[in-house]
C-alpha atoms as a PDB file:
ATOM      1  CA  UNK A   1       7.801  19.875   1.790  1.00  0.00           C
ATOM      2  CA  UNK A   2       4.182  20.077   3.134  1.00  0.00           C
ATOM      3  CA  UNK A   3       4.610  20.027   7.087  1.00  0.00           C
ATOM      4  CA  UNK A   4       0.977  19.143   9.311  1.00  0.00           C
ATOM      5  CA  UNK A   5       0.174  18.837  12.632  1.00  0.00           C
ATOM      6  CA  UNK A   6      -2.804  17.659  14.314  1.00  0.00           C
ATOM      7  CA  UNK A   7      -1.356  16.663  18.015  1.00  0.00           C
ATOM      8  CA  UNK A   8      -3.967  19.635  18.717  1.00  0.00           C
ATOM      9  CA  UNK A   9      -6.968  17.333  17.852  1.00  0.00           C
ATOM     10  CA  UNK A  10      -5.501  14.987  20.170  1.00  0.00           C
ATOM     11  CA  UNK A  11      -3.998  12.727  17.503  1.00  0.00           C
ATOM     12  CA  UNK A  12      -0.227  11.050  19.268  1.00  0.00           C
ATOM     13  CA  UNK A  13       1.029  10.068  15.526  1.00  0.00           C
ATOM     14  CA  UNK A  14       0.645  11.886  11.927  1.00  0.00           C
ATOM     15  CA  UNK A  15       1.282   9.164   8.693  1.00  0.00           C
ATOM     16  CA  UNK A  16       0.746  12.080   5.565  1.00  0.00           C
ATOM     17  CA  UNK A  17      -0.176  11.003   2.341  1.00  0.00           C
ATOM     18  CA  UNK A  18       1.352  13.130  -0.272  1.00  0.00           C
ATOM     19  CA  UNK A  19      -0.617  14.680  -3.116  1.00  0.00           C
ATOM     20  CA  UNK A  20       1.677  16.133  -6.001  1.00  0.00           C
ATOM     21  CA  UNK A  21       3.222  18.495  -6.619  1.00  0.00           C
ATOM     22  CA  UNK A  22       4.248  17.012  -2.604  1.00  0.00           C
ATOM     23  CA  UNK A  23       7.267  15.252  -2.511  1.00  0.00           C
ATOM     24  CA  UNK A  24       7.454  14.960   0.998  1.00  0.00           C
ATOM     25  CA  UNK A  25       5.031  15.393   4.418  1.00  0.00           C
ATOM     26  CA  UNK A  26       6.224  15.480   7.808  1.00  0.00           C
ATOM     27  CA  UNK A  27       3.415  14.856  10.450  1.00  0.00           C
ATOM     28  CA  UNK A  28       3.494  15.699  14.131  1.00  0.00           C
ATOM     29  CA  UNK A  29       1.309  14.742  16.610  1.00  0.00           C
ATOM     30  CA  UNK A  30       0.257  15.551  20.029  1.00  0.00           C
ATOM     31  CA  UNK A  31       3.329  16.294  22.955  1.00  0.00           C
ATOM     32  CA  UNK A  32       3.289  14.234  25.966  1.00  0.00           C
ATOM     33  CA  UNK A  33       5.113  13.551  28.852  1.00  0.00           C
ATOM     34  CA  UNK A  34       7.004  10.381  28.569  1.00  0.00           C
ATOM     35  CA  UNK A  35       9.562   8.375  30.656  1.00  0.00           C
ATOM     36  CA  UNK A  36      13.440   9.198  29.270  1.00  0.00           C
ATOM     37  CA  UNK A  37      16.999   8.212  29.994  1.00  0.00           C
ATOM     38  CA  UNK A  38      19.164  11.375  30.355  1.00  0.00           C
ATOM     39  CA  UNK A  39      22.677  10.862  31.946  1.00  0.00           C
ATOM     40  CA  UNK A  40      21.671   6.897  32.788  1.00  0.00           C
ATOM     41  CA  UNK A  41      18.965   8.642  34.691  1.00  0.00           C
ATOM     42  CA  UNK A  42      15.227   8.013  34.359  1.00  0.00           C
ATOM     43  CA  UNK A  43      13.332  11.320  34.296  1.00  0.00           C
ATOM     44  CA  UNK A  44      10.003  12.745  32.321  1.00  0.00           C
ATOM     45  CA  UNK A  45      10.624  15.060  28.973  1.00  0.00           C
ATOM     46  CA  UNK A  46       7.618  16.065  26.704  1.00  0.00           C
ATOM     47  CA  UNK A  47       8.042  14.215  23.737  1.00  0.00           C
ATOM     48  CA  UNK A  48       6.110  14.582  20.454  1.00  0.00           C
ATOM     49  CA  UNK A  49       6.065  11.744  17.467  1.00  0.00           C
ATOM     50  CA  UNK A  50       7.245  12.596  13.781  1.00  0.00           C
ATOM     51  CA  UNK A  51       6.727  10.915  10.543  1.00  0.00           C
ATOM     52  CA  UNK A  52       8.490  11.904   7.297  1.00  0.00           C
ATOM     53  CA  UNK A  53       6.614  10.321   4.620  1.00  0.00           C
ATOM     54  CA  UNK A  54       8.519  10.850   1.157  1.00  0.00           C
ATOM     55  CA  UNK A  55       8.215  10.481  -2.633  1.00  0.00           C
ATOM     56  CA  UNK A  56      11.177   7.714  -3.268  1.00  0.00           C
ATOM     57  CA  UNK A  57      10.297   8.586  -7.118  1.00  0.00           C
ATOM     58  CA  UNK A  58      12.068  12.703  -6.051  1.00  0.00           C
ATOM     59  CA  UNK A  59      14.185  11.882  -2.946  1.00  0.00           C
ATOM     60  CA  UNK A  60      15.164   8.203  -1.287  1.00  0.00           C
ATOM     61  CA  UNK A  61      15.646   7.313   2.942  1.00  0.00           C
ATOM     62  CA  UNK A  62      18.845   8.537   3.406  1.00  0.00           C
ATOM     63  CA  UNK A  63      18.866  12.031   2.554  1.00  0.00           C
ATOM     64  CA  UNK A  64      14.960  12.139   4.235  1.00  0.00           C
ATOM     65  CA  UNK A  65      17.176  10.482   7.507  1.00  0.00           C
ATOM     66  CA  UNK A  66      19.707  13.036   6.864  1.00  0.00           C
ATOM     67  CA  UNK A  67      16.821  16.055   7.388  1.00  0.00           C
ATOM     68  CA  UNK A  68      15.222  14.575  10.109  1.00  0.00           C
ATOM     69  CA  UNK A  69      18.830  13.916  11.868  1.00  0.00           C
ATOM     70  CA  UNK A  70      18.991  17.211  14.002  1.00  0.00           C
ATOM     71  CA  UNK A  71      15.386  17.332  14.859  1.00  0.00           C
ATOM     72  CA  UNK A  72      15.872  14.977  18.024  1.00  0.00           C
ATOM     73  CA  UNK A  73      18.176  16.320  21.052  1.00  0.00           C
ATOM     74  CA  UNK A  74      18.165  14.831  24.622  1.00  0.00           C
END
């Protein structure tokens, strides 16, 4: 797995292309401060987009989902 990140270069979303031997890219982009619900309260947490682009020919959505699954916490 082939991880990038260009939220440095300003960029907010990351869609990778895989190249083989790749079977899967996950692309970050840039972290922001955005409105969020915690506790049915609104308040501001830096939040950064991800995009897990896969090869369905090696892997399929669900274990890719599976992966990505723990990544996100309130």
């Amino acid at each position: 797995m082939t991880v990038t990140n260009l939220g440095d270069q300003g960029v907010h979303a990351v869609l990778g292309v895989i190249h083989p031997p790749q079977v899967a890219i996950v692309g970050f982009g840039l972290v922001t401060p955005r409105p969020w619900v915690v506790d049915g309260q609104l308040t501001v947490r830096r939040v950064v987009q991800a995009a897990l682009s896969a090869d369905h020919r090696v892997s399929n959505g669900h274990r890719g989902d599976a992966s990505c699954e723990g990544s996100s916490t309130s």
